[in-house]
Protein backbone atom coordinates (compact mmCIF):
# COMPACT_ATOMS: atom_id res chain seq x y z
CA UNK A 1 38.04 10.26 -7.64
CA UNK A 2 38.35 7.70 -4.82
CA UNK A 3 36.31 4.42 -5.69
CA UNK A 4 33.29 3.83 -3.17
CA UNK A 5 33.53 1.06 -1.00
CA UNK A 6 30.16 -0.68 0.36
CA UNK A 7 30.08 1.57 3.40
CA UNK A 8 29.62 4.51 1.79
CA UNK A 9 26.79 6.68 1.95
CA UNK A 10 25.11 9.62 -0.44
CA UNK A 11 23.33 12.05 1.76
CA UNK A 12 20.79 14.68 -0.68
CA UNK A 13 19.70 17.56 0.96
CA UNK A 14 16.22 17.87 1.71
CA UNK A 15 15.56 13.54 1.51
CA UNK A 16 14.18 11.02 4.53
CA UNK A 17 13.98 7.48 4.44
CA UNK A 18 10.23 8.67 5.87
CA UNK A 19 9.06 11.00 3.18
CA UNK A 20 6.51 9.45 0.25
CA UNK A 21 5.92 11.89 -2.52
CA UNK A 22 6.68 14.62 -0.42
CA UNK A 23 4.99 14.12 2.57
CA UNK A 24 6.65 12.58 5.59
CA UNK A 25 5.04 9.21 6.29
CA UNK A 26 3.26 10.82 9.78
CA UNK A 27 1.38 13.37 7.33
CA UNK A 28 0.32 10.46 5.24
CA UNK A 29 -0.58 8.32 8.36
CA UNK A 30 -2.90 11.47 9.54
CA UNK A 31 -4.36 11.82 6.14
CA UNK A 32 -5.24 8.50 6.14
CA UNK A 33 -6.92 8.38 9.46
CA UNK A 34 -8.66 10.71 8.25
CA UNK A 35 -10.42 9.44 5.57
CA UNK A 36 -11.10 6.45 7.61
CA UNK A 37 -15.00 6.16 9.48
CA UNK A 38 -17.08 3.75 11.38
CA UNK A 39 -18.10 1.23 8.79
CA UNK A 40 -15.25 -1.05 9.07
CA UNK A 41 -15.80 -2.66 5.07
CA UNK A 42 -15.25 0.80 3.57
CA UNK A 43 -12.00 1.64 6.01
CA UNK A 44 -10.94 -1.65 4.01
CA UNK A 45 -11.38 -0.24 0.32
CA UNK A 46 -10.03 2.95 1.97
CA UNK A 47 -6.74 1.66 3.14
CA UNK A 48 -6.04 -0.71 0.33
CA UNK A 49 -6.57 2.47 -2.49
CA UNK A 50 -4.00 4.95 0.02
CA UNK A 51 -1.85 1.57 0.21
CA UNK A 52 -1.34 1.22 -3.73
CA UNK A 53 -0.90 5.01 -3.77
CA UNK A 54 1.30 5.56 -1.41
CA UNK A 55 3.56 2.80 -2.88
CA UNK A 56 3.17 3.24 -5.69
CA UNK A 57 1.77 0.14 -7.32
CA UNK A 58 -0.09 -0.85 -10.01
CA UNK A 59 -2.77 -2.92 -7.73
CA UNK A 60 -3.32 -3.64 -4.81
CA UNK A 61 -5.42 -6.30 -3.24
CA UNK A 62 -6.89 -7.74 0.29
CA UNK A 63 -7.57 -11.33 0.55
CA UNK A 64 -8.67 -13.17 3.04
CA UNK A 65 -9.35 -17.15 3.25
CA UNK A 66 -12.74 -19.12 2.78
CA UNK A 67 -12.59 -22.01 5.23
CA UNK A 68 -15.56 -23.37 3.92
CA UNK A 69 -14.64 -24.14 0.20
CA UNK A 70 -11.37 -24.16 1.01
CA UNK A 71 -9.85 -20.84 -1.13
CA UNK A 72 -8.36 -18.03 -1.16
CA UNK A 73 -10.91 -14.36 -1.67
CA UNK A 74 -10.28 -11.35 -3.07
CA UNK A 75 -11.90 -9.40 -0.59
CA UNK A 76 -10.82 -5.90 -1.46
CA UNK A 77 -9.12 -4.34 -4.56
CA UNK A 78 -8.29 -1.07 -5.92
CA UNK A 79 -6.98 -1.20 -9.58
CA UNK A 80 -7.16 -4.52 -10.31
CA UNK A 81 -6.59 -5.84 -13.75
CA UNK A 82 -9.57 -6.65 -15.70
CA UNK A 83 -11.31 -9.93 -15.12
CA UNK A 84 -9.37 -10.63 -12.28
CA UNK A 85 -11.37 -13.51 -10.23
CA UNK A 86 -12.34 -12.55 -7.34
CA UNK A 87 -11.49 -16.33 -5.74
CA UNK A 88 -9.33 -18.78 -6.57
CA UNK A 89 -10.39 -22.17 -7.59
């Protein structure tokens, strides 16, 4: 058997680079869009629970920054551990 150099590449039949738990990432784009509706908060929650599902995380999270006090806001979360604070201190 010839040793593999860096440039060498394992093809298997039936994979893309654009399929996530197969569906090819345009199906999951139009699924998504989908789901999505006018009240922009909810599209939020929406996108960050097909975000953690489509990678496959444990959590995932939206923040966004309070210039008033100064911190840093959960906004958004889907599976988030328990007691996580919702803004940093």
């Amino acid at each position: 058997m010839k040793p593999k150099s860096f440039c060498d590449i394992n093809i298997q039949e039936n994979t893309s680079p654009y399929t996530i738990g197969g569906k090819n990432s345009i199906q999951r784009i139009g699924d998504l869009f989908s789901l999505l509706g006018s009240n922009p908060e909810q599209n939020i929650r929406i996108i960050i629970q097909q975000a953690c599902e489509v990678l496959n995380c444990t959590c995932s999270l939206y923040n966004r920054l309070d210039d008033e006090n100064a911190s840093l806001i959960c906004w958004a979360g889907y599976n988030l551990p328990p007691g996580f604070p919702p803004q940093d201190s």
